[in-house]
PDB file of N, CA and C in Angstrom:
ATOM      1  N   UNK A   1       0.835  -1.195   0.000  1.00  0.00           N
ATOM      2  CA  UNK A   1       0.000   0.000   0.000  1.00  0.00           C
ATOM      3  C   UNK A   1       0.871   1.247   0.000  1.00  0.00           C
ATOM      4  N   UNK A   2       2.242   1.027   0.991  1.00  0.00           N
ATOM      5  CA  UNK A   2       2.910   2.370   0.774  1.00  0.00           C
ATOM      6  C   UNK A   2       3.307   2.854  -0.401  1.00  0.00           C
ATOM      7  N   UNK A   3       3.291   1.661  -1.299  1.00  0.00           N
ATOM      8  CA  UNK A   3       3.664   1.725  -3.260  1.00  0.00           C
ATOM      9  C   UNK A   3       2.895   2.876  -3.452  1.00  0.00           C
ATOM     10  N   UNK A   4       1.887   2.288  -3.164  1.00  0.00           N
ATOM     11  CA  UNK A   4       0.541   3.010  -4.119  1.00  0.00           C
ATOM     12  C   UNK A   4       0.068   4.326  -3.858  1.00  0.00           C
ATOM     13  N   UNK A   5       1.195   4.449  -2.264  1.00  0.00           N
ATOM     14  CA  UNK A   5       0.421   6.051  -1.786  1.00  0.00           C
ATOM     15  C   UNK A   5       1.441   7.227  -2.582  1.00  0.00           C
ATOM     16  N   UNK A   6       2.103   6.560  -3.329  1.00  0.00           N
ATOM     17  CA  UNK A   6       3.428   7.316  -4.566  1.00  0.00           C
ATOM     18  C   UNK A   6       2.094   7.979  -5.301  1.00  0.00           C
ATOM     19  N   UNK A   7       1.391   7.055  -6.137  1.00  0.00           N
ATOM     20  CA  UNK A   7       0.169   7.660  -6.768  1.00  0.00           C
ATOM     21  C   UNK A   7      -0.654   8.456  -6.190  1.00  0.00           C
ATOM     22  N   UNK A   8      -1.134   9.368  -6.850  1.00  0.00           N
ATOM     23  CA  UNK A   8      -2.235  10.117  -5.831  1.00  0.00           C
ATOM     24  C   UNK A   8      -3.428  10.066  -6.425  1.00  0.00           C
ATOM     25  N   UNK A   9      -3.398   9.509  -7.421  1.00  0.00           N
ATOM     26  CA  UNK A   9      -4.923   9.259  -8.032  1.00  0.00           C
ATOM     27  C   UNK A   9      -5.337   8.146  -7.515  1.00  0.00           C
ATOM     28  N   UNK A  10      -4.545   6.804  -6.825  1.00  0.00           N
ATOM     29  CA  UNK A  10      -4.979   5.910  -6.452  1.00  0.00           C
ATOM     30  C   UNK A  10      -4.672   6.143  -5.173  1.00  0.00           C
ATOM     31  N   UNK A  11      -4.026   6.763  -4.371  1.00  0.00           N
ATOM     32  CA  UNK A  11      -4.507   7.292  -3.013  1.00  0.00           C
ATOM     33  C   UNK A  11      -5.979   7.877  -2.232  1.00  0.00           C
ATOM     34  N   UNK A  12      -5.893   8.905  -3.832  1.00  0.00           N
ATOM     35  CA  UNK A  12      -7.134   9.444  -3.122  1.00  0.00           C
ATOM     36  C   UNK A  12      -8.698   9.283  -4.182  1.00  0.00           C
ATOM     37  N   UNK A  13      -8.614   7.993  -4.500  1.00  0.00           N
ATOM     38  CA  UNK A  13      -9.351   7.346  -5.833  1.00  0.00           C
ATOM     39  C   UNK A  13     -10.435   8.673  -6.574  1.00  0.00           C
ATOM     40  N   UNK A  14      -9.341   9.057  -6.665  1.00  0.00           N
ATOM     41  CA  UNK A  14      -9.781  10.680  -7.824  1.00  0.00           C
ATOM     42  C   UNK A  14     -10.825  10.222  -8.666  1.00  0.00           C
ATOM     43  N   UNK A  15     -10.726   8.757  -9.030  1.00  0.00           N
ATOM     44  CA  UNK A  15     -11.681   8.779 -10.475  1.00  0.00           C
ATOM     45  C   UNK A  15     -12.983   8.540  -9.742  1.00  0.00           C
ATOM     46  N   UNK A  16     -14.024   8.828 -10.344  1.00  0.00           N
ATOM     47  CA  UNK A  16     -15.494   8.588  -9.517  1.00  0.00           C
ATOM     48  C   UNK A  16     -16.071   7.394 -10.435  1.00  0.00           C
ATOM     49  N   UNK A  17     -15.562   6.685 -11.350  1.00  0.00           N
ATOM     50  CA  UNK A  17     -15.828   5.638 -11.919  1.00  0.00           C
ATOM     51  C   UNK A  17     -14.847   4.552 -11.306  1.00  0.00           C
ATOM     52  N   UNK A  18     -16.031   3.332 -11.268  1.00  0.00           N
ATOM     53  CA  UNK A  18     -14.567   2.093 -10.625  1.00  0.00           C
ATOM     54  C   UNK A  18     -13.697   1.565 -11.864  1.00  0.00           C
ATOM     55  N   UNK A  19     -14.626   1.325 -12.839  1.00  0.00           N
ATOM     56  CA  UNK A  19     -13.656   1.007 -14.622  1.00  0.00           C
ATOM     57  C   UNK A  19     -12.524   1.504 -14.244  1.00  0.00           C
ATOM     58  N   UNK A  20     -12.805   2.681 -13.986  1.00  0.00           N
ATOM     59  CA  UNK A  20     -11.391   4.068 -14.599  1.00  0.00           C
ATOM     60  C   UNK A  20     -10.745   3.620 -13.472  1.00  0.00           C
ATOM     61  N   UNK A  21     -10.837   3.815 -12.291  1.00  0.00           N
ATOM     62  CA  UNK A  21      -9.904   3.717 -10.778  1.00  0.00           C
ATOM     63  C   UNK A  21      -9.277   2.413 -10.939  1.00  0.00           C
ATOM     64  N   UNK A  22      -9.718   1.216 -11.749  1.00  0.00           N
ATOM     65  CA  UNK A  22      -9.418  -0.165 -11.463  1.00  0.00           C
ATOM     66  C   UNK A  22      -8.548   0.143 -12.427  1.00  0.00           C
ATOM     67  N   UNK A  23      -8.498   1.207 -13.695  1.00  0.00           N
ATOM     68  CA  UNK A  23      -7.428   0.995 -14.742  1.00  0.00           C
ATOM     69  C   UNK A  23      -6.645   1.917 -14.211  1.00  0.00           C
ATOM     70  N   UNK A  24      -6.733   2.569 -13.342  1.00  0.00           N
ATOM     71  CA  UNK A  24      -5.542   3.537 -12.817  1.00  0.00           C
ATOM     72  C   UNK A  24      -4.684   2.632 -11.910  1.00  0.00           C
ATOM     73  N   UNK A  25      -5.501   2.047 -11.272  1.00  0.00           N
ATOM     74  CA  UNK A  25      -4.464   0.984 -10.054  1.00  0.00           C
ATOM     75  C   UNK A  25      -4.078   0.229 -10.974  1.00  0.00           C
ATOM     76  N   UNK A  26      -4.113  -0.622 -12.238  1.00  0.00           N
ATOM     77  CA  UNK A  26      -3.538  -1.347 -12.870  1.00  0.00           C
ATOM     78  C   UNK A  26      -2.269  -1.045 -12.893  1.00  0.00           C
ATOM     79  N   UNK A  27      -2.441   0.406 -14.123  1.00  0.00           N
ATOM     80  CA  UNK A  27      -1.406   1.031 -14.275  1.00  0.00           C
ATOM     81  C   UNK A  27      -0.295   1.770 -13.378  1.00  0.00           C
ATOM     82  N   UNK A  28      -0.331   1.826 -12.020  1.00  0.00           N
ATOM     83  CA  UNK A  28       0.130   1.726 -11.293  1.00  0.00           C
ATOM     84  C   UNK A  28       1.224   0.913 -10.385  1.00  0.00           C
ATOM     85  N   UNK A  29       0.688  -0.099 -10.383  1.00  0.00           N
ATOM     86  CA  UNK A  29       1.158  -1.775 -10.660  1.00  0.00           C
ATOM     87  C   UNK A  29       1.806  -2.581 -11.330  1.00  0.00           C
ATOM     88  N   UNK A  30       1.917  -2.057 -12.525  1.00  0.00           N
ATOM     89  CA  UNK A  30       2.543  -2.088 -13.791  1.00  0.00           C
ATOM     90  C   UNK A  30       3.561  -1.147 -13.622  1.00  0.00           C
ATOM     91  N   UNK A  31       3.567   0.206 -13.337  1.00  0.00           N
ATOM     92  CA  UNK A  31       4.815   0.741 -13.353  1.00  0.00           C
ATOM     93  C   UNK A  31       5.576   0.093 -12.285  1.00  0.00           C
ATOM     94  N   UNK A  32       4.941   0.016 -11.002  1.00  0.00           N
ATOM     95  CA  UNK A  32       5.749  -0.427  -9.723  1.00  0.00           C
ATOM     96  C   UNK A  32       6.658  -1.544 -10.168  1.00  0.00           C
ATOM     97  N   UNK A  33       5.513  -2.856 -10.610  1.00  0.00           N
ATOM     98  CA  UNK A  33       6.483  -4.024 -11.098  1.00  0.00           C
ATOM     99  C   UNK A  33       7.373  -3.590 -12.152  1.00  0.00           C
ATOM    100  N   UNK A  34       7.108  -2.582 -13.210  1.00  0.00           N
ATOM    101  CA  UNK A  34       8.911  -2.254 -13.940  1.00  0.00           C
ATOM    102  C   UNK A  34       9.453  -1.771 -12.976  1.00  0.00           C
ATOM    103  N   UNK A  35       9.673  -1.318 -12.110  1.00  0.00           N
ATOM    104  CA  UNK A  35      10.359  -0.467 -11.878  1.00  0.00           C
ATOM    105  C   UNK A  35      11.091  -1.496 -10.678  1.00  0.00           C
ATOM    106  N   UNK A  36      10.593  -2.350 -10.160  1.00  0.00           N
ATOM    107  CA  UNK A  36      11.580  -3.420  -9.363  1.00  0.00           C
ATOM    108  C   UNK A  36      12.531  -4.122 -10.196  1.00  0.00           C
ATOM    109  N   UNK A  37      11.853  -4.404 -11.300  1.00  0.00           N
ATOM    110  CA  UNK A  37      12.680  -4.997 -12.548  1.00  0.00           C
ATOM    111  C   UNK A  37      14.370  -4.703 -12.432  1.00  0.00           C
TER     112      UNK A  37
END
């Protein structure tokens, strides 16, 4: 969770759609895992 509090759109689930918020945390997730790479 401390990953994710880097994001602030998925901190503070900015999007008011879950579609959109679920593709923001994706993408999120996706950068994190490159970025351990």
């Amino acid at each position: 969770i401390n990953r994710l509090k880097r994001h602030r759109a998925v901190a503070t689930r900015y999007d008011k759609l879950a579609v959109r918020y679920e593709a923001t945390l994706h993408i999120a997730v996706i950068n994190d895992w490159l970025t351990c790479l």
